[in-house]
C-alpha atoms as a PDB file:
ATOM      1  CA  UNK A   1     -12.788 -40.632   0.127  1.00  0.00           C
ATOM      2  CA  UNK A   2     -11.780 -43.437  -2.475  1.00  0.00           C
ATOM      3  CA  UNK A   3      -8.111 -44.236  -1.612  1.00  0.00           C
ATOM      4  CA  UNK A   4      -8.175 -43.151   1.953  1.00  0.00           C
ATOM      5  CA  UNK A   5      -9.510 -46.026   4.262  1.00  0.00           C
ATOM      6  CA  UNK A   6      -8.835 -44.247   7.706  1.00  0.00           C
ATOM      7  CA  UNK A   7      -9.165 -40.644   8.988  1.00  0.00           C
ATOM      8  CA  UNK A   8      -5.820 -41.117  10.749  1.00  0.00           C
ATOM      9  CA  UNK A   9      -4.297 -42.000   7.369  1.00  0.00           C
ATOM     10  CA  UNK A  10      -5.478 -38.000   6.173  1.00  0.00           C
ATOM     11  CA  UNK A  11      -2.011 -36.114   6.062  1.00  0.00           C
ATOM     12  CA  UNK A  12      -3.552 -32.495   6.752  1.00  0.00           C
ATOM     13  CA  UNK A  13      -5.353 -34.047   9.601  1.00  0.00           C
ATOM     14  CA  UNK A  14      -2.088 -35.750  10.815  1.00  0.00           C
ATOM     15  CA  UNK A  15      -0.324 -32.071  10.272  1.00  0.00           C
ATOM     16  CA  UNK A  16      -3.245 -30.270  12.304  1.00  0.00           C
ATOM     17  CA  UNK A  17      -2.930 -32.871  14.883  1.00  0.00           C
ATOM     18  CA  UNK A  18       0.975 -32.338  15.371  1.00  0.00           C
ATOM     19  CA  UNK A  19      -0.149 -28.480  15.361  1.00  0.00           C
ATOM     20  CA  UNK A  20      -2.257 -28.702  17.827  1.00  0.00           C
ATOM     21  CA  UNK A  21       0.691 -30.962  20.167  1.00  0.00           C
ATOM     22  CA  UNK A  22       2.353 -27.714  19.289  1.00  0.00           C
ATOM     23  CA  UNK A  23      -0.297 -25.139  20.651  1.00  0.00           C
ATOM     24  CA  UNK A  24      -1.756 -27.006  23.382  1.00  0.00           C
ATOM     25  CA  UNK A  25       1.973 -27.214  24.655  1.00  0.00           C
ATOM     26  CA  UNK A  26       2.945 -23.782  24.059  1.00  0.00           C
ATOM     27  CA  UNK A  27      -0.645 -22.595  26.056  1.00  0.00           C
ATOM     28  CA  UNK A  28       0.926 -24.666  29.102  1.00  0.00           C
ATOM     29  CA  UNK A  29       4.006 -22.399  29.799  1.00  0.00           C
ATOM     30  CA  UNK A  30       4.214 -18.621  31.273  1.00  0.00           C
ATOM     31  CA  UNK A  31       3.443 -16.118  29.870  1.00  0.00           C
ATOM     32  CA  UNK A  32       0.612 -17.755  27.341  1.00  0.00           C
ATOM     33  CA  UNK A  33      -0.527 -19.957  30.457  1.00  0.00           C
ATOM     34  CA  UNK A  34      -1.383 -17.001  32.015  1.00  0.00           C
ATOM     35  CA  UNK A  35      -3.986 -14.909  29.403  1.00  0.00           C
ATOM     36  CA  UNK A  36      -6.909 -17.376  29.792  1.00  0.00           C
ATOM     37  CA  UNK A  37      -9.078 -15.662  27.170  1.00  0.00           C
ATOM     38  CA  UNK A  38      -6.189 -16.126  24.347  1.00  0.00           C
ATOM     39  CA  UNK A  39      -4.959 -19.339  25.045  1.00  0.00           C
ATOM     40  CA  UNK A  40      -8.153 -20.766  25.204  1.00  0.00           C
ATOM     41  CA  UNK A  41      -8.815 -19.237  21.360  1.00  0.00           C
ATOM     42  CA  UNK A  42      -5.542 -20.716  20.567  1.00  0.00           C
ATOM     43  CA  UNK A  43      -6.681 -24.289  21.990  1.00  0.00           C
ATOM     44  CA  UNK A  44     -10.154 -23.955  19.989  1.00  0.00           C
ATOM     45  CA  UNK A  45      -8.942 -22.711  17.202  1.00  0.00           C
ATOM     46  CA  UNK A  46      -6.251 -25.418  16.430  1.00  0.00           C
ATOM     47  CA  UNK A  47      -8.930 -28.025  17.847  1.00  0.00           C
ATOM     48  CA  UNK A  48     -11.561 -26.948  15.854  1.00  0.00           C
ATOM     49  CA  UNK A  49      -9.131 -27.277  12.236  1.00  0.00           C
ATOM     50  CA  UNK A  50      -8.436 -31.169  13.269  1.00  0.00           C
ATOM     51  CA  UNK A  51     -12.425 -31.509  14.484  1.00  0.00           C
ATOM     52  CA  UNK A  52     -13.853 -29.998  11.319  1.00  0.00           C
ATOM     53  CA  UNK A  53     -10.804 -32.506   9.185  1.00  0.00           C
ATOM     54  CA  UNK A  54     -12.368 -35.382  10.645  1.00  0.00           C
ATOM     55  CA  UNK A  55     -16.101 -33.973  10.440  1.00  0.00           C
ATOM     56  CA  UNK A  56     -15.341 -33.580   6.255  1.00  0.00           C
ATOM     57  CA  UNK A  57     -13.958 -36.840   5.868  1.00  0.00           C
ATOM     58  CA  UNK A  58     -16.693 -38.692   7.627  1.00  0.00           C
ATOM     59  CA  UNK A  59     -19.472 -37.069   6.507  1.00  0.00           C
ATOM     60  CA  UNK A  60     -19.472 -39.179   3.162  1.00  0.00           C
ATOM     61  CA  UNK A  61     -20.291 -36.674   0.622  1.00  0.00           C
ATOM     62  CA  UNK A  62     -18.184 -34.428  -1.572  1.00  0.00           C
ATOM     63  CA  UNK A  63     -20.545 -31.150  -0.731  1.00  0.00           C
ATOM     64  CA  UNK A  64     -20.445 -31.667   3.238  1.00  0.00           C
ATOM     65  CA  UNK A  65     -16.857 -32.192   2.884  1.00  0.00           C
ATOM     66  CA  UNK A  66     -15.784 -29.267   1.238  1.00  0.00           C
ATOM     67  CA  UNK A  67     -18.143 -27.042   3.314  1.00  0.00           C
ATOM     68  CA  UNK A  68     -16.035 -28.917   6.500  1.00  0.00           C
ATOM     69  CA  UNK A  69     -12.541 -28.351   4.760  1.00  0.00           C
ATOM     70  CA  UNK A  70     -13.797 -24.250   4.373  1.00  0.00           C
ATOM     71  CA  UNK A  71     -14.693 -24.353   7.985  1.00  0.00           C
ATOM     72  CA  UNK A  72     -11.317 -25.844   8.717  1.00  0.00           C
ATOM     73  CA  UNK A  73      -9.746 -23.356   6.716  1.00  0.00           C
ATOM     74  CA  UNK A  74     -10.945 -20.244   8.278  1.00  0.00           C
ATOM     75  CA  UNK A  75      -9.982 -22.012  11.440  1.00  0.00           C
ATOM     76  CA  UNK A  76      -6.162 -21.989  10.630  1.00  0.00           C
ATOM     77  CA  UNK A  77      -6.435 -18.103   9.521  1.00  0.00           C
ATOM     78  CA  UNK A  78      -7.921 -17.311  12.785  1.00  0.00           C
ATOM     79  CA  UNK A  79      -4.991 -19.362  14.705  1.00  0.00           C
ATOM     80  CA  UNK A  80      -2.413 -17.205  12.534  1.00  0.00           C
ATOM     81  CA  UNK A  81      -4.273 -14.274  13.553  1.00  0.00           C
ATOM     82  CA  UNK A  82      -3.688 -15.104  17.155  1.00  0.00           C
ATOM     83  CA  UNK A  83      -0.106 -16.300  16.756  1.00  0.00           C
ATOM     84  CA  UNK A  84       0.287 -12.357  15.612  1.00  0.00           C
ATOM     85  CA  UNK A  85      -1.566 -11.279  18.572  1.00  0.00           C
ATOM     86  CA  UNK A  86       0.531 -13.824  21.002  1.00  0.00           C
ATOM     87  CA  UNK A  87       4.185 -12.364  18.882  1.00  0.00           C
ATOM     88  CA  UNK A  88       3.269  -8.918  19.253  1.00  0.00           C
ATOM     89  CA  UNK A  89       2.789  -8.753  23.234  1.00  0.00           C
ATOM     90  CA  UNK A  90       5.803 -10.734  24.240  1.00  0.00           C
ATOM     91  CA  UNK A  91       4.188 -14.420  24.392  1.00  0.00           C
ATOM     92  CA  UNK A  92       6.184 -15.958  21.832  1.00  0.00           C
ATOM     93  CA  UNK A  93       9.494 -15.226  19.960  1.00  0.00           C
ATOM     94  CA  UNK A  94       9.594 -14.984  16.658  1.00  0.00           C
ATOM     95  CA  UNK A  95      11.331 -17.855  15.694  1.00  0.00           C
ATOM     96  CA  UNK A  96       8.175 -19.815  17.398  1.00  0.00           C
ATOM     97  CA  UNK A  97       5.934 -17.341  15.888  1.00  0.00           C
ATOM     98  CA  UNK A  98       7.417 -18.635  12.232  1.00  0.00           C
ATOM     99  CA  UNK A  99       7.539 -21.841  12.611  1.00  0.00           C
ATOM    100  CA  UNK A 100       3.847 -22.199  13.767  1.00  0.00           C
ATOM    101  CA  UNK A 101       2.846 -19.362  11.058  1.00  0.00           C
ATOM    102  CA  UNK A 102       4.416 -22.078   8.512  1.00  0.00           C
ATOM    103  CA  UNK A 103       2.787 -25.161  10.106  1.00  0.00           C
ATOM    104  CA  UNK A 104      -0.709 -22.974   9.498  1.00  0.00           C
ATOM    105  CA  UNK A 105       0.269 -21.834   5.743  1.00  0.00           C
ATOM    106  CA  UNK A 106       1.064 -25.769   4.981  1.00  0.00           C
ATOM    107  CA  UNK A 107      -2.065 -26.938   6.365  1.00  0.00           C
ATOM    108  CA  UNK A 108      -3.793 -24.443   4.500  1.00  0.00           C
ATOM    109  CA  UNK A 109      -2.563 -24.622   1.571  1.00  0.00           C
ATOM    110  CA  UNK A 110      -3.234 -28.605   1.869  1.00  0.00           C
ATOM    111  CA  UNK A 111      -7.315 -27.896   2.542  1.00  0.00           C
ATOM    112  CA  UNK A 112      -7.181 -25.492  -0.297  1.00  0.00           C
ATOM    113  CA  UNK A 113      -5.608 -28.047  -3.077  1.00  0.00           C
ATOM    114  CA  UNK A 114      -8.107 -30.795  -1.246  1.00  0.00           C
ATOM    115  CA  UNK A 115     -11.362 -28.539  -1.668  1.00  0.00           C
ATOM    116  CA  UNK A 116     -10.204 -27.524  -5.212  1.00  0.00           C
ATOM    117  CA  UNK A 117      -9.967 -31.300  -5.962  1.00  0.00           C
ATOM    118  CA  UNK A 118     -13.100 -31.995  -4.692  1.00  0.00           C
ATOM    119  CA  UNK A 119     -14.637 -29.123  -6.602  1.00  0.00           C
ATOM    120  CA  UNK A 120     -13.582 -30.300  -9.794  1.00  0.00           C
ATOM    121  CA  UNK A 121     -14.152 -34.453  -9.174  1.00  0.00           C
ATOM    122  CA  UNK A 122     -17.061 -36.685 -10.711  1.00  0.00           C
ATOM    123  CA  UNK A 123     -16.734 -37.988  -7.500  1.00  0.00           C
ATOM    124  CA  UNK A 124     -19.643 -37.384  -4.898  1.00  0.00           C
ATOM    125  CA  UNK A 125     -18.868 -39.734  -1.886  1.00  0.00           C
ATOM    126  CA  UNK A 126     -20.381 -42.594  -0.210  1.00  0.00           C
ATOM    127  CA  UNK A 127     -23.239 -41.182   0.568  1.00  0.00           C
ATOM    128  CA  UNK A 128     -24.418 -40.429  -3.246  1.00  0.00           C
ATOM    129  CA  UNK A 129     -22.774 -43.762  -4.435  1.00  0.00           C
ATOM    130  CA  UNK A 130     -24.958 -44.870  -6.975  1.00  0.00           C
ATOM    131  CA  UNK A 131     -27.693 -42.144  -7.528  1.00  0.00           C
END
């Protein structure tokens, strides 16, 4: 990416990573600690939208990026799938529901404007420099 020199300098991968502070700390206290099978979803779910973040920007190609921002996408729709599932037995309350709902939306909405840039750019990364 042409004005971006570091993956921690990536602002959706800086708002995933403070999302996934978020989960990883929620899946540590009663009652989430306790359903192993959705707090491990909600742990590779939120890892999985930083991991595929980082795998897009260091790939070095506007194609393999996008396809890695998609990835990361879907990601973030399954974890607000799962924050419904953890609101509607009890785990959370709804105010936590809401505000990790709108963490999700932002970080989505982020990938989407990213992807739709790199859709629509002459620019075809690193990789293709030159050809």
């Amino acid at each position: 990416m042409p004005t971006i020199q570091n993956l921690e300098d990536v602002l959706v991968w800086q708002k995933a990573r403070c999302l996934a502070r978020k989960i990883y700390g929620l899946t540590f206290e009663p009652p989430l600690s306790l359903d192993f099978r959705l707090k491990d979803q909600m742990r590779g779910s939120c890892g999985a939208v930083m991991d595929n973040i980082a795998e897009g920007y260091g790939r070095g190609s506007q194609f393999e990026a996008v396809n890695s921002f998609s990835y990361s996408k879907g990601e973030a729709e399954e974890l607000k799938s799962q924050l419904y599932r953890a609101l509607d037995v009890g785990y959370i309350s709804q105010g936590k529901f809401d505000e990790l709902y709108a963490d999700s939306k932002e970080i989505i909405r982020m990938l989407s404007s990213w992807i739709e840039y790199l859709n629509t750019t002459n620019i075809k990364g690193l990789k293709f420099k030159g050809r």
